[in-house]
PDB file of N, CA and C in Angstrom:
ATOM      1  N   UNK A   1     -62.482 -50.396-204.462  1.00  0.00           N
ATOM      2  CA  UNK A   1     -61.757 -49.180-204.090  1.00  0.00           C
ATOM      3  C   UNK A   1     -62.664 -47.985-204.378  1.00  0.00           C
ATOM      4  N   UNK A   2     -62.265 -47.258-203.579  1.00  0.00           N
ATOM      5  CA  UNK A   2     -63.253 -45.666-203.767  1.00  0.00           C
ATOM      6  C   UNK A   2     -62.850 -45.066-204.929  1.00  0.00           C
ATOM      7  N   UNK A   3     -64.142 -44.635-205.705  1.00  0.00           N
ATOM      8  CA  UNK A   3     -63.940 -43.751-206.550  1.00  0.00           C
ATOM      9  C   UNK A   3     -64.012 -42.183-206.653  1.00  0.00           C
ATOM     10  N   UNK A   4     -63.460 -41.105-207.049  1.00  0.00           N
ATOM     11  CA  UNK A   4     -63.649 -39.968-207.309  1.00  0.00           C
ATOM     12  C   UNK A   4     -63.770 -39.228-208.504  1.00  0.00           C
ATOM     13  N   UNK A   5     -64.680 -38.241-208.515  1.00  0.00           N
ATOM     14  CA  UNK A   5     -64.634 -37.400-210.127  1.00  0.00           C
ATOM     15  C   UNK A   5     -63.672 -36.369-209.469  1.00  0.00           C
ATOM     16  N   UNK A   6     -63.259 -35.974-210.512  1.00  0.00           N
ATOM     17  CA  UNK A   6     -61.963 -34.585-210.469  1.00  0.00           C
ATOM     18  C   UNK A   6     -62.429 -34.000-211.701  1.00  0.00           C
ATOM     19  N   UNK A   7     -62.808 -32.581-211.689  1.00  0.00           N
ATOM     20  CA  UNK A   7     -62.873 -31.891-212.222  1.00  0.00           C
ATOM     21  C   UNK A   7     -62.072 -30.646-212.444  1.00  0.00           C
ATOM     22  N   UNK A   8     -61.825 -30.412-213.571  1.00  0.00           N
ATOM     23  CA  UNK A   8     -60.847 -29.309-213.829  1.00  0.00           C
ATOM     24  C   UNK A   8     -61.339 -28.000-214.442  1.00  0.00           C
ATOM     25  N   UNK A   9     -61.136 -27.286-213.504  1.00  0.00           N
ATOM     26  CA  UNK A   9     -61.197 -26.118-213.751  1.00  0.00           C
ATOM     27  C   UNK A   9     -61.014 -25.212-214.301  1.00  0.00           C
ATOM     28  N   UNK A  10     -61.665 -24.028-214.571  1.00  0.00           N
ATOM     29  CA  UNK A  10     -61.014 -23.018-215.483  1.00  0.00           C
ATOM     30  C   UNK A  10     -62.326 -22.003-216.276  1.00  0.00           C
ATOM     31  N   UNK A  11     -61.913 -20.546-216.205  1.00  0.00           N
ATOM     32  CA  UNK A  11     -62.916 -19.844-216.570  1.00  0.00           C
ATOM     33  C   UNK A  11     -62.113 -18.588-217.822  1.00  0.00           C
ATOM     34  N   UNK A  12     -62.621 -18.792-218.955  1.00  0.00           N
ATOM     35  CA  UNK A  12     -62.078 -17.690-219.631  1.00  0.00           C
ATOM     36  C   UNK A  12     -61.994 -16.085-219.709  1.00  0.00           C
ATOM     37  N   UNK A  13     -62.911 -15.318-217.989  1.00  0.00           N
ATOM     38  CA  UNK A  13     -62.483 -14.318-217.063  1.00  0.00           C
ATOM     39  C   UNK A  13     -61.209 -14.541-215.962  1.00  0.00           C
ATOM     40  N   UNK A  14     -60.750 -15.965-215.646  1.00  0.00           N
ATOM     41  CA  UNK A  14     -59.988 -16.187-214.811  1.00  0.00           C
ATOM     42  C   UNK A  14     -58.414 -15.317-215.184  1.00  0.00           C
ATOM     43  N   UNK A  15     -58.064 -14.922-214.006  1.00  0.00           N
ATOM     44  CA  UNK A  15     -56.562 -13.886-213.697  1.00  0.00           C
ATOM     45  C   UNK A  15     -55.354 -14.878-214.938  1.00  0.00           C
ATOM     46  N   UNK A  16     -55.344 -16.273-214.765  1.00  0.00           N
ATOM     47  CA  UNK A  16     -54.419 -16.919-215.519  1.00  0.00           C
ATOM     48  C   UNK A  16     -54.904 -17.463-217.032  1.00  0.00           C
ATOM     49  N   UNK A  17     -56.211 -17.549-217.157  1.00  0.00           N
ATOM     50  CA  UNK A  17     -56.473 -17.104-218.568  1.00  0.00           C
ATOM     51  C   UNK A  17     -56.405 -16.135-219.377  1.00  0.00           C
ATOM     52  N   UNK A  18     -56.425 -14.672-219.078  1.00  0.00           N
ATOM     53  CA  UNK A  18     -56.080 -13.533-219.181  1.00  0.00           C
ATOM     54  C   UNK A  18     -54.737 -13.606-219.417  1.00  0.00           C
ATOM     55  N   UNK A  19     -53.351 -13.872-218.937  1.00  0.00           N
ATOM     56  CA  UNK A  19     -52.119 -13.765-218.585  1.00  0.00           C
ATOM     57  C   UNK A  19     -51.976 -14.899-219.867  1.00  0.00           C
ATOM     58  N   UNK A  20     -52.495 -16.408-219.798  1.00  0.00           N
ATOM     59  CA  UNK A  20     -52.304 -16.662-220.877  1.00  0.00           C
ATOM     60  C   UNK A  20     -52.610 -16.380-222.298  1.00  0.00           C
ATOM     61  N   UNK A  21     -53.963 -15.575-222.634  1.00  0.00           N
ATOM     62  CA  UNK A  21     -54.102 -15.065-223.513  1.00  0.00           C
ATOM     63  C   UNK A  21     -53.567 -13.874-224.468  1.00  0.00           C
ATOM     64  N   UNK A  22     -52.425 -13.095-223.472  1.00  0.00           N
ATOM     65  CA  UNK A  22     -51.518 -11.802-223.888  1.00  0.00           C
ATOM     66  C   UNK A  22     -49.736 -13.141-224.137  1.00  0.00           C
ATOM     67  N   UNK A  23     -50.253 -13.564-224.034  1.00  0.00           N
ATOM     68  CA  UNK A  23     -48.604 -14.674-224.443  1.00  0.00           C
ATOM     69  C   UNK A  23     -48.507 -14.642-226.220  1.00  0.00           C
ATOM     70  N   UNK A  24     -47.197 -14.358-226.644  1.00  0.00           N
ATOM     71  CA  UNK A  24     -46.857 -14.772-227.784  1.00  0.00           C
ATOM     72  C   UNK A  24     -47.445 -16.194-228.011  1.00  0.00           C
ATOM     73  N   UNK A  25     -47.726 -16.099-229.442  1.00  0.00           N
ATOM     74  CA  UNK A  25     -48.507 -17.341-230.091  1.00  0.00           C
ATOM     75  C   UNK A  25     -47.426 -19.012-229.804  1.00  0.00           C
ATOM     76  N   UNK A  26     -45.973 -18.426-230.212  1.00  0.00           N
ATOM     77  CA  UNK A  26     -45.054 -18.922-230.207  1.00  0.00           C
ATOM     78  C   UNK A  26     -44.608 -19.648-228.382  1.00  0.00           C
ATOM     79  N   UNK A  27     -44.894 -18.702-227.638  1.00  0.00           N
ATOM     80  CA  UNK A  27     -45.105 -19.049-226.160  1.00  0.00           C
ATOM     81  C   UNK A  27     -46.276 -20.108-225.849  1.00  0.00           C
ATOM     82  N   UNK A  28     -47.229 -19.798-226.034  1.00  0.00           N
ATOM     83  CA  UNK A  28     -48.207 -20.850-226.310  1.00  0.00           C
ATOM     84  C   UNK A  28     -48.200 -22.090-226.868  1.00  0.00           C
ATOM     85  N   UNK A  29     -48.018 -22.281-227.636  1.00  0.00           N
ATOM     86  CA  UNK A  29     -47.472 -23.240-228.482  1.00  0.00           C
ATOM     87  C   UNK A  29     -46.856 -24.243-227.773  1.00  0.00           C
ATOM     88  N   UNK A  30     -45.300 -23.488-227.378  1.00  0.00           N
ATOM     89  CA  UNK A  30     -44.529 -24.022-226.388  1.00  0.00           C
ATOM     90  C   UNK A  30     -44.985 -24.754-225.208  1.00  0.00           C
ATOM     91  N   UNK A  31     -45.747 -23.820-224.725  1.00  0.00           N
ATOM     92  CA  UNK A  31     -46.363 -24.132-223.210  1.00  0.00           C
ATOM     93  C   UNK A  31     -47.427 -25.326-223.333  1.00  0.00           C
ATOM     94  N   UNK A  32     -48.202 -25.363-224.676  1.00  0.00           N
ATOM     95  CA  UNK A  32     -49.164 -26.188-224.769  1.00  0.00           C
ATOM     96  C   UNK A  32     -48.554 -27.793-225.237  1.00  0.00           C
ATOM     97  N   UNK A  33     -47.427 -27.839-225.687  1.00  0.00           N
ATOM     98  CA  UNK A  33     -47.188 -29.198-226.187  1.00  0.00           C
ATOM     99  C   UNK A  33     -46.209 -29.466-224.992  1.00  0.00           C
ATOM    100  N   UNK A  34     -45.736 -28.704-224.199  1.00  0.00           N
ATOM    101  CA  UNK A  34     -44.838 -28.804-222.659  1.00  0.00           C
ATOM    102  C   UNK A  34     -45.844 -29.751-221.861  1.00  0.00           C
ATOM    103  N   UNK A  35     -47.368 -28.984-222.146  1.00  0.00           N
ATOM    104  CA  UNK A  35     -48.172 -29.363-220.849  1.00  0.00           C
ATOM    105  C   UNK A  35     -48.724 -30.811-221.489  1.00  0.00           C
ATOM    106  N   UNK A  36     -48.837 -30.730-222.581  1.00  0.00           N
ATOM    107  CA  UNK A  36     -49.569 -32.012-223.462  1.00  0.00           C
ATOM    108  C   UNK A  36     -48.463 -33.411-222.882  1.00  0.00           C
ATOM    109  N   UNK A  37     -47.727 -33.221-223.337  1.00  0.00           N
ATOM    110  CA  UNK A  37     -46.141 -34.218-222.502  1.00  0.00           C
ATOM    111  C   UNK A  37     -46.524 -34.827-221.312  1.00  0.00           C
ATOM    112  N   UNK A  38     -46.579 -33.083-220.330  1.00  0.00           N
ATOM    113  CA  UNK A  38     -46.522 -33.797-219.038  1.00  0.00           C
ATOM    114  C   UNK A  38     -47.370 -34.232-218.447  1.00  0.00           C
ATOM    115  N   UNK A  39     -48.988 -33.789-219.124  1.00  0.00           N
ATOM    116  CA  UNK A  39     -50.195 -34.752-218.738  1.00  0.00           C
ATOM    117  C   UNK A  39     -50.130 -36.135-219.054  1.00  0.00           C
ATOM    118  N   UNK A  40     -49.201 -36.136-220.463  1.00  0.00           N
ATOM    119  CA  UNK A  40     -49.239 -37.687-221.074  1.00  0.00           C
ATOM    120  C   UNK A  40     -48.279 -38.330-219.598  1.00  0.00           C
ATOM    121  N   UNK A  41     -47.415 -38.168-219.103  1.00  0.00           N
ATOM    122  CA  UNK A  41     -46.561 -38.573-218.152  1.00  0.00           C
ATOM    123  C   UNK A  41     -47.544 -38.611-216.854  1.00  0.00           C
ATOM    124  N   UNK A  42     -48.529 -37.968-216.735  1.00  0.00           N
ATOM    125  CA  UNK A  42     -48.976 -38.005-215.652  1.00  0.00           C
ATOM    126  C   UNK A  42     -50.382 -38.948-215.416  1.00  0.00           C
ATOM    127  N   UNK A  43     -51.009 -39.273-216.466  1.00  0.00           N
ATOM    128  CA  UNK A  43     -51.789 -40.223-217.361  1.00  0.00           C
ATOM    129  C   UNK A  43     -50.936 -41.749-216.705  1.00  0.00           C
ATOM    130  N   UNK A  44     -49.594 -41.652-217.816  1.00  0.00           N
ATOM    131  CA  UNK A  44     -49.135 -43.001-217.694  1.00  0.00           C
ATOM    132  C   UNK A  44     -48.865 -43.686-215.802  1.00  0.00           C
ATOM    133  N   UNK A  45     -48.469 -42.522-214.896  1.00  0.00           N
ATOM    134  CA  UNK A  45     -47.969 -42.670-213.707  1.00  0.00           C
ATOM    135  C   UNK A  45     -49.506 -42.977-212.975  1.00  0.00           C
ATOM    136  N   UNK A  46     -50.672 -42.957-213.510  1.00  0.00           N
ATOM    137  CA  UNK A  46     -51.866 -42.848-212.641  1.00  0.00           C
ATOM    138  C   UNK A  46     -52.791 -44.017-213.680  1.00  0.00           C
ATOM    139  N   UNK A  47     -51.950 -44.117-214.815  1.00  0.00           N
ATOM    140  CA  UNK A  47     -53.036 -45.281-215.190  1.00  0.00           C
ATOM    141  C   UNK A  47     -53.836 -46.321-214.664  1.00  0.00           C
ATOM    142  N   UNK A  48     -53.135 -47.094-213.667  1.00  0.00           N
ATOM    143  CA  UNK A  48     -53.561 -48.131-212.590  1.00  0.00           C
ATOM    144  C   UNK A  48     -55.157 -47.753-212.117  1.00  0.00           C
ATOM    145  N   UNK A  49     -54.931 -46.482-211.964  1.00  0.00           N
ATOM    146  CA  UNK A  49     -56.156 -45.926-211.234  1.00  0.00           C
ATOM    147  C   UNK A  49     -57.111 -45.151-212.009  1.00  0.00           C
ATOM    148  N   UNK A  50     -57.315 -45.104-213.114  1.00  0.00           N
ATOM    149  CA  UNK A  50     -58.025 -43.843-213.980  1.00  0.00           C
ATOM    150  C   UNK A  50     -59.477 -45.380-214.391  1.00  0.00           C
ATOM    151  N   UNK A  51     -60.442 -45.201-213.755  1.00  0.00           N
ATOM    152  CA  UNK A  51     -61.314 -45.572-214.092  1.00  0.00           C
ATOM    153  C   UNK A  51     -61.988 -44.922-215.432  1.00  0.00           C
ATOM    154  N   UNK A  52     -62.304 -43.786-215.792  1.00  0.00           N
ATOM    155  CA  UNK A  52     -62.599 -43.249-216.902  1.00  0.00           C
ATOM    156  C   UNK A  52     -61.637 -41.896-217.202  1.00  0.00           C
ATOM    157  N   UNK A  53     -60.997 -41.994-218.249  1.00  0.00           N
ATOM    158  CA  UNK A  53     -60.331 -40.869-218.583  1.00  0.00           C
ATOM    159  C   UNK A  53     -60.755 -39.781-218.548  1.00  0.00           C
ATOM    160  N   UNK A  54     -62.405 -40.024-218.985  1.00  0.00           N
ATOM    161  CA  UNK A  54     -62.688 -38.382-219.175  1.00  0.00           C
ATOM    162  C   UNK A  54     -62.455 -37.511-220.111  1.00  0.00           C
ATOM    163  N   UNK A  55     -62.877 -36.305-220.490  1.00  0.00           N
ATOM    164  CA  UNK A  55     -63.159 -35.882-221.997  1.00  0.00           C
ATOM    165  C   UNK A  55     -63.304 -34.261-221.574  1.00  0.00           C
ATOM    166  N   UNK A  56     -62.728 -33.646-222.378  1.00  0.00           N
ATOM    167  CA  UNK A  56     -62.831 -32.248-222.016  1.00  0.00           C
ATOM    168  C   UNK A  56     -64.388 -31.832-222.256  1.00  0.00           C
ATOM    169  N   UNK A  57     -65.041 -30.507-221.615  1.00  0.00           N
ATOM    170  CA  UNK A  57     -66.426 -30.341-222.168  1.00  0.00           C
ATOM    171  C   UNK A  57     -66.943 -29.216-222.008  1.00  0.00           C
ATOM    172  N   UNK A  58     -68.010 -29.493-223.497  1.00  0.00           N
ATOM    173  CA  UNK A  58     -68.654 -28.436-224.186  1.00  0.00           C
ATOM    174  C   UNK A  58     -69.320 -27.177-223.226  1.00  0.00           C
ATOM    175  N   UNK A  59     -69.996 -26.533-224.040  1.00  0.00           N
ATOM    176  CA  UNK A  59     -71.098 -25.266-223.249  1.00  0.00           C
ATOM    177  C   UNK A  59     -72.190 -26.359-222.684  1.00  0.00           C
ATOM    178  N   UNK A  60     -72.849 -25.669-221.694  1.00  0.00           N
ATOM    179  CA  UNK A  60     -73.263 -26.025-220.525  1.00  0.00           C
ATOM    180  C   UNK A  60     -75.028 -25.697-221.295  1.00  0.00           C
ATOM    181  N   UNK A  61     -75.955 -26.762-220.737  1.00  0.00           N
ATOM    182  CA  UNK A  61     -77.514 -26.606-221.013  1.00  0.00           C
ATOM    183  C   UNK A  61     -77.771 -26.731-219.499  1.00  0.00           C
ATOM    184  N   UNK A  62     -78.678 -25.969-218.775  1.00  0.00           N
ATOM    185  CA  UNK A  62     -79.331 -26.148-217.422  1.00  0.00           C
ATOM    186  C   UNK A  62     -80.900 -26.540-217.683  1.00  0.00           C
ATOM    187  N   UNK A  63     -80.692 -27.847-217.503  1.00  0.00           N
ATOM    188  CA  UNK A  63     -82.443 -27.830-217.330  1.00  0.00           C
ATOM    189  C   UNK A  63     -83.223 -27.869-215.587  1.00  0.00           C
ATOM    190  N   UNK A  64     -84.205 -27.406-215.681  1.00  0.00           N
ATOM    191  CA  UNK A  64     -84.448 -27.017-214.544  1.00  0.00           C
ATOM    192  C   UNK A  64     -86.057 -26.559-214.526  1.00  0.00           C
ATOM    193  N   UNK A  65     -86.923 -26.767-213.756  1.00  0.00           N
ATOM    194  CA  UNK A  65     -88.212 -26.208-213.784  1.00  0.00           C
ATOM    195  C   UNK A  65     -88.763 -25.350-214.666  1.00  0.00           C
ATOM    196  N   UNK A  66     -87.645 -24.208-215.131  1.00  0.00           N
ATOM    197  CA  UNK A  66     -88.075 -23.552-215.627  1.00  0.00           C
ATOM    198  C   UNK A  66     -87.799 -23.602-217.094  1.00  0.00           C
ATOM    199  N   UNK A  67     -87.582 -24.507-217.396  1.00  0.00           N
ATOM    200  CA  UNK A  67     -87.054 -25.086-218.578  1.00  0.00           C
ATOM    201  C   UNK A  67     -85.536 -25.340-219.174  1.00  0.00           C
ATOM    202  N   UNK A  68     -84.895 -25.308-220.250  1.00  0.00           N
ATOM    203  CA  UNK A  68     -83.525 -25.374-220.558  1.00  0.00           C
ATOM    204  C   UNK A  68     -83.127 -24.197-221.254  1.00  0.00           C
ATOM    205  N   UNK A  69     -82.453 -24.152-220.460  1.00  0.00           N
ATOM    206  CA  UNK A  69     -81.494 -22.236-220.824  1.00  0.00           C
ATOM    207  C   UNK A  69     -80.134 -22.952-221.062  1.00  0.00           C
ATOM    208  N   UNK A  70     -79.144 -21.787-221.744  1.00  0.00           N
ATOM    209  CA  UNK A  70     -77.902 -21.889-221.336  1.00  0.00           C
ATOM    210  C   UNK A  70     -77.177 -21.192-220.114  1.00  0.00           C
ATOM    211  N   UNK A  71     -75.917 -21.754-219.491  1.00  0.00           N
ATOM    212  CA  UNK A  71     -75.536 -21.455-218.190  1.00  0.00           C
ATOM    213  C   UNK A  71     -74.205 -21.588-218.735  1.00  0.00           C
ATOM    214  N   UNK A  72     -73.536 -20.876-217.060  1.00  0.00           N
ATOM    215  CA  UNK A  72     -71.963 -21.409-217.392  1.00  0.00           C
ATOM    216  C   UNK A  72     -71.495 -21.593-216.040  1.00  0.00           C
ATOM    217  N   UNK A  73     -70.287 -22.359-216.501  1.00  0.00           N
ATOM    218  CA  UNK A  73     -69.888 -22.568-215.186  1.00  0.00           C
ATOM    219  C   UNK A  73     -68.372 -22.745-215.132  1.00  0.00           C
ATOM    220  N   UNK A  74     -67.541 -23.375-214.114  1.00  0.00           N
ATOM    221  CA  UNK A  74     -65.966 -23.506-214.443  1.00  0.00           C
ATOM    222  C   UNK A  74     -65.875 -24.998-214.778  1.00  0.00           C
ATOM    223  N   UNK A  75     -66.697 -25.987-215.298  1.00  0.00           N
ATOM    224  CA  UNK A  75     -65.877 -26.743-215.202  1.00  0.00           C
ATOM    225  C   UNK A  75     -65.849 -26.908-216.878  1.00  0.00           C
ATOM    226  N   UNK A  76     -64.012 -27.470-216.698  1.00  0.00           N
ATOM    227  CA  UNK A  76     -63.465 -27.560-218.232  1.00  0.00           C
ATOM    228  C   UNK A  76     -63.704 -28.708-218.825  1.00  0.00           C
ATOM    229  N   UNK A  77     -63.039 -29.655-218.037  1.00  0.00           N
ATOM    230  CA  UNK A  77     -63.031 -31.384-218.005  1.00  0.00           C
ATOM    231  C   UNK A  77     -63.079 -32.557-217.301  1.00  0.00           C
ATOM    232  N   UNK A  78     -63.775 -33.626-217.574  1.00  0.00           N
ATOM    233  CA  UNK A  78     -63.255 -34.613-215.844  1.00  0.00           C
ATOM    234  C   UNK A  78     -62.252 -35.753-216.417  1.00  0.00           C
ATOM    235  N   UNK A  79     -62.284 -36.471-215.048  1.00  0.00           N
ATOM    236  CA  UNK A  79     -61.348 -37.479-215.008  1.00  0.00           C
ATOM    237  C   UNK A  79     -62.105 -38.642-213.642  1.00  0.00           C
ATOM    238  N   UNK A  80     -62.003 -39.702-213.633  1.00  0.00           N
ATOM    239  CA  UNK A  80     -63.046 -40.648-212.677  1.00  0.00           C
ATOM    240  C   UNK A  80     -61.283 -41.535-212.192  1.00  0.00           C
ATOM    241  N   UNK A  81     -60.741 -41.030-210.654  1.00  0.00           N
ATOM    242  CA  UNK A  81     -59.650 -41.963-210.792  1.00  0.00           C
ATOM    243  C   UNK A  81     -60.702 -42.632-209.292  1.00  0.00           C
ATOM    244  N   UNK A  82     -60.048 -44.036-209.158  1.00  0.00           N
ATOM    245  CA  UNK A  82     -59.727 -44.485-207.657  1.00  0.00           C
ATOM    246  C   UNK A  82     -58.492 -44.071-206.701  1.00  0.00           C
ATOM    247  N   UNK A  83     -59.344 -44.222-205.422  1.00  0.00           N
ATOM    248  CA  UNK A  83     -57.835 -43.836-204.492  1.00  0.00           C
ATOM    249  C   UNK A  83     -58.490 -44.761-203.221  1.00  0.00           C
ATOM    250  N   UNK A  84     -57.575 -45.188-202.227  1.00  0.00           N
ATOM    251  CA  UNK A  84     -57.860 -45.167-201.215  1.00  0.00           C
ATOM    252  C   UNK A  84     -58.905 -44.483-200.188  1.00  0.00           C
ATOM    253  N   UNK A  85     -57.738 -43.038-200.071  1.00  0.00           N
ATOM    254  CA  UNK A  85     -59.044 -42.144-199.548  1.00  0.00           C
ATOM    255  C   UNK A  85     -59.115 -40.673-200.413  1.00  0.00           C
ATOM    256  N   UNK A  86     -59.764 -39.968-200.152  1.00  0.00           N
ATOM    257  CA  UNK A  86     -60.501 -38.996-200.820  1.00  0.00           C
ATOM    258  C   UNK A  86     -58.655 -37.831-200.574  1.00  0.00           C
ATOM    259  N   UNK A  87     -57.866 -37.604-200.034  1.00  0.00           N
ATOM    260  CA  UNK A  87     -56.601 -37.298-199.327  1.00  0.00           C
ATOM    261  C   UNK A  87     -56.082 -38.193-200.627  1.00  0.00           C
ATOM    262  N   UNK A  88     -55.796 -39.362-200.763  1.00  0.00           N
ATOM    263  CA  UNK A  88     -55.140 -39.971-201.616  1.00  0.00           C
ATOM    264  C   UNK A  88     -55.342 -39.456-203.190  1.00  0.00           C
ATOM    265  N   UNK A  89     -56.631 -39.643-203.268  1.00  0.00           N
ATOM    266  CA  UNK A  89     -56.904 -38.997-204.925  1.00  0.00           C
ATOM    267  C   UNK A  89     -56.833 -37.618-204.839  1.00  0.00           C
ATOM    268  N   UNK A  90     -56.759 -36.733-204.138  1.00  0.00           N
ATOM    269  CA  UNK A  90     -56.533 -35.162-203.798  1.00  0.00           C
ATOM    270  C   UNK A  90     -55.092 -34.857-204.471  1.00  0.00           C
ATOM    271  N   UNK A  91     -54.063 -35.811-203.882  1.00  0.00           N
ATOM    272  CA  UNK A  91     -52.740 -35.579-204.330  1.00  0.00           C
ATOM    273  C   UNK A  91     -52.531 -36.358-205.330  1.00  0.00           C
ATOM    274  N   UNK A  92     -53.181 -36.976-206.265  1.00  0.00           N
ATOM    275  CA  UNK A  92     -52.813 -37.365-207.493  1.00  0.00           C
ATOM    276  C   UNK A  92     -52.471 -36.413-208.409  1.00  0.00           C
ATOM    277  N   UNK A  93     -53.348 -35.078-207.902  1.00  0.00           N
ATOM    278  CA  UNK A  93     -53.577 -33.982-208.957  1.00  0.00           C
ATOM    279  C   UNK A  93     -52.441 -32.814-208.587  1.00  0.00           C
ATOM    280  N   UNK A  94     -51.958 -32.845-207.364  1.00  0.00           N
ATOM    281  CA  UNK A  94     -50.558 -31.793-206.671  1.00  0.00           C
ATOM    282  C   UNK A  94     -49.981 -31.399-208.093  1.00  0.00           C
ATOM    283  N   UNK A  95     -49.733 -30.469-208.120  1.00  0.00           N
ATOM    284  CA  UNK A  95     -48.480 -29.781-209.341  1.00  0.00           C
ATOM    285  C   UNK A  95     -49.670 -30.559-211.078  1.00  0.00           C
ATOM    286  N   UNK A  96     -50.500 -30.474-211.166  1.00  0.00           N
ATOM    287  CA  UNK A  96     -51.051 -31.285-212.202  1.00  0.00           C
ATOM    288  C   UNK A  96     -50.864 -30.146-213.014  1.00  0.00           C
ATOM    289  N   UNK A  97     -50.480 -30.256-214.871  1.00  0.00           N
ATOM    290  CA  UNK A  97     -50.414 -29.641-216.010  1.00  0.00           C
ATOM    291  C   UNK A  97     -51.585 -28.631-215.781  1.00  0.00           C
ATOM    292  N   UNK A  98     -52.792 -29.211-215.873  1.00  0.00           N
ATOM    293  CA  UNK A  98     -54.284 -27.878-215.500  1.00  0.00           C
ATOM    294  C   UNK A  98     -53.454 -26.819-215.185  1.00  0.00           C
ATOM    295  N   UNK A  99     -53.358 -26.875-214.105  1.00  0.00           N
ATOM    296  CA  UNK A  99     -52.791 -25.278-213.643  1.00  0.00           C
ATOM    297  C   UNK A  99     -51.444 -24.896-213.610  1.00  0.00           C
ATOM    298  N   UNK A 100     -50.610 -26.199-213.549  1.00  0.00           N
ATOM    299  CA  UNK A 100     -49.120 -25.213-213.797  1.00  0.00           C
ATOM    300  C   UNK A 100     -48.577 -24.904-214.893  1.00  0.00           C
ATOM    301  N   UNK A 101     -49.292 -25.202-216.040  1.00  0.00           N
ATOM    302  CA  UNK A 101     -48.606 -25.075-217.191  1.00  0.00           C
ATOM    303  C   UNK A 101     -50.068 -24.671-217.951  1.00  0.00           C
ATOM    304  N   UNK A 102     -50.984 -25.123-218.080  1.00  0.00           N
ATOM    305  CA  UNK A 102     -52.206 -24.525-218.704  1.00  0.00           C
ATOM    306  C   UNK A 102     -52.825 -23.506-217.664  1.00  0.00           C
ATOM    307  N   UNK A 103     -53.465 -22.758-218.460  1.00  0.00           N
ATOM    308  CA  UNK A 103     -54.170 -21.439-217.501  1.00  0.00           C
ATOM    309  C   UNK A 103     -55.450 -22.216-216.945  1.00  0.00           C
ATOM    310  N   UNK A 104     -55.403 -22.957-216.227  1.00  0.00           N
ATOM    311  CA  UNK A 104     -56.314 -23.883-215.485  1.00  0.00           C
ATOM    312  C   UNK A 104     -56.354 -22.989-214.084  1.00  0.00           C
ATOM    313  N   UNK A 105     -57.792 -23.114-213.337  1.00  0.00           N
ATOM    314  CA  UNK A 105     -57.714 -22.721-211.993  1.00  0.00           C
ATOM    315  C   UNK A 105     -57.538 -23.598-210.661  1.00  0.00           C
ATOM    316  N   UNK A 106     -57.380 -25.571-211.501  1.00  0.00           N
ATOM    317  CA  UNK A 106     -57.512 -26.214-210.084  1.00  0.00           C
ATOM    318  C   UNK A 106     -58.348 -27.291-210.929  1.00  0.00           C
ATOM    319  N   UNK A 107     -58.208 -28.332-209.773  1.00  0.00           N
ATOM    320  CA  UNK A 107     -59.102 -29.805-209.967  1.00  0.00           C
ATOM    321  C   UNK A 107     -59.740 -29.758-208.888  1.00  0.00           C
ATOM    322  N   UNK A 108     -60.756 -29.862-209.054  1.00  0.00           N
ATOM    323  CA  UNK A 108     -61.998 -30.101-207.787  1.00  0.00           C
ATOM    324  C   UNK A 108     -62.083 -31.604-207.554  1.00  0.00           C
ATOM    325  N   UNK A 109     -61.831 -32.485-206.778  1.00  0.00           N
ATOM    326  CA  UNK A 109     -61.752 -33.813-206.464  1.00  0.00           C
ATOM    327  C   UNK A 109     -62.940 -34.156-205.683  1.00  0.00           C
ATOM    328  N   UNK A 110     -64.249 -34.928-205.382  1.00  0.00           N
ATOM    329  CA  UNK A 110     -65.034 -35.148-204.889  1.00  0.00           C
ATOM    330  C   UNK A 110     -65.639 -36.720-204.977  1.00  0.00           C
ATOM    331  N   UNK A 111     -65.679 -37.346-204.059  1.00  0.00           N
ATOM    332  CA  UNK A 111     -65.465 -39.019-204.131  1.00  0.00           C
ATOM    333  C   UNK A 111     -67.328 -38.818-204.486  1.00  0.00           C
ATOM    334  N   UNK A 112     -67.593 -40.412-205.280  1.00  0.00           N
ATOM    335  CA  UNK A 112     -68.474 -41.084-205.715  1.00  0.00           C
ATOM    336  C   UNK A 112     -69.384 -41.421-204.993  1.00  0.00           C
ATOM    337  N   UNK A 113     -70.248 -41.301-204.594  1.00  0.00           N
ATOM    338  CA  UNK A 113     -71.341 -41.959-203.577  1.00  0.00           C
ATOM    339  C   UNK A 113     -72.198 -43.175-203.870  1.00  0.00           C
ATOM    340  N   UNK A 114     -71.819 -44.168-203.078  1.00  0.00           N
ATOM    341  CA  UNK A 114     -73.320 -44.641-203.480  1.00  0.00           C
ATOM    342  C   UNK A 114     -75.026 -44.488-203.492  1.00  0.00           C
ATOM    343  N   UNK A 115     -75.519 -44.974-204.495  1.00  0.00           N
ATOM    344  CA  UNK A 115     -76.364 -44.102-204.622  1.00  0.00           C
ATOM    345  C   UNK A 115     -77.620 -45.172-203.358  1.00  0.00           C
ATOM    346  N   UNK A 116     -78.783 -44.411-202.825  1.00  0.00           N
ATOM    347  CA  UNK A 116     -79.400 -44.542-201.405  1.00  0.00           C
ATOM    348  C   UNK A 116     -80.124 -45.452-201.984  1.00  0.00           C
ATOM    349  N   UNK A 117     -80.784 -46.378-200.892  1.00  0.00           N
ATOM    350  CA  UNK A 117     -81.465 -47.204-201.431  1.00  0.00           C
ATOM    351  C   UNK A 117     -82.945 -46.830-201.379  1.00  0.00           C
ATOM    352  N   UNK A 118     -83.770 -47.531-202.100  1.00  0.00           N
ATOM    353  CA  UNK A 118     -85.110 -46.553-201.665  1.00  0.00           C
ATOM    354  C   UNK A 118     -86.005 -46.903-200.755  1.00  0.00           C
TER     355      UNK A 118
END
């Protein structure tokens, strides 16, 4: 079965990080063990398919010609599910905790390639 990385989004300039950051502590709180729940629920409903869970992640190193700097970028965390088609694993993530309940901007879904032969 095809695989995809999904990446989740999110930038601490973003419009809904901002909005979450002026929230009572007590609101937060709330919202964060709401969303903790319903990822766990959304985990269990997609288990079948979660090839690697995935791990939230750190600051960003760019290495590159010109050596290794630090960079930044949006992504927060991944997740490696299977789907059918690339449409199929797209809507695994519809209404996902990331953004409706955490100040997330979105899951970027992008299927696995194999890699070319030489």
């Amino acid at each position: 079965m095809p695989r995809f990385l999904a990446l989740y989004m999110g930038t601490q300039n973003s419009e809904v990080q901002k909005a979450w950051d002026n929230l009572p502590e007590a609101e937060k709180t709330e919202r964060s063990q709401r969303a903790m729940t319903e990822w766990g629920q959304w985990v269990e409903r997609h288990r079948h398919v979660i090839v690697d869970m995935g791990a939230p992640l750190g600051k960003t190193l760019l290495a590159s010609p010109e050596g290794i700097a630090p960079t930044r970028n949006a992504v927060a965390a991944y997740v490696i599910v299977e789907a059918d088609t690339h449409d199929d694993a797209a809507r695994m993530f519809r209404n996902h905790p990331h953004f409706t309940i955490f100040p997330g901007t979105g899951v970027e879904i992008m299927p696995c390639l194999p890699m070319p032969s030489p």
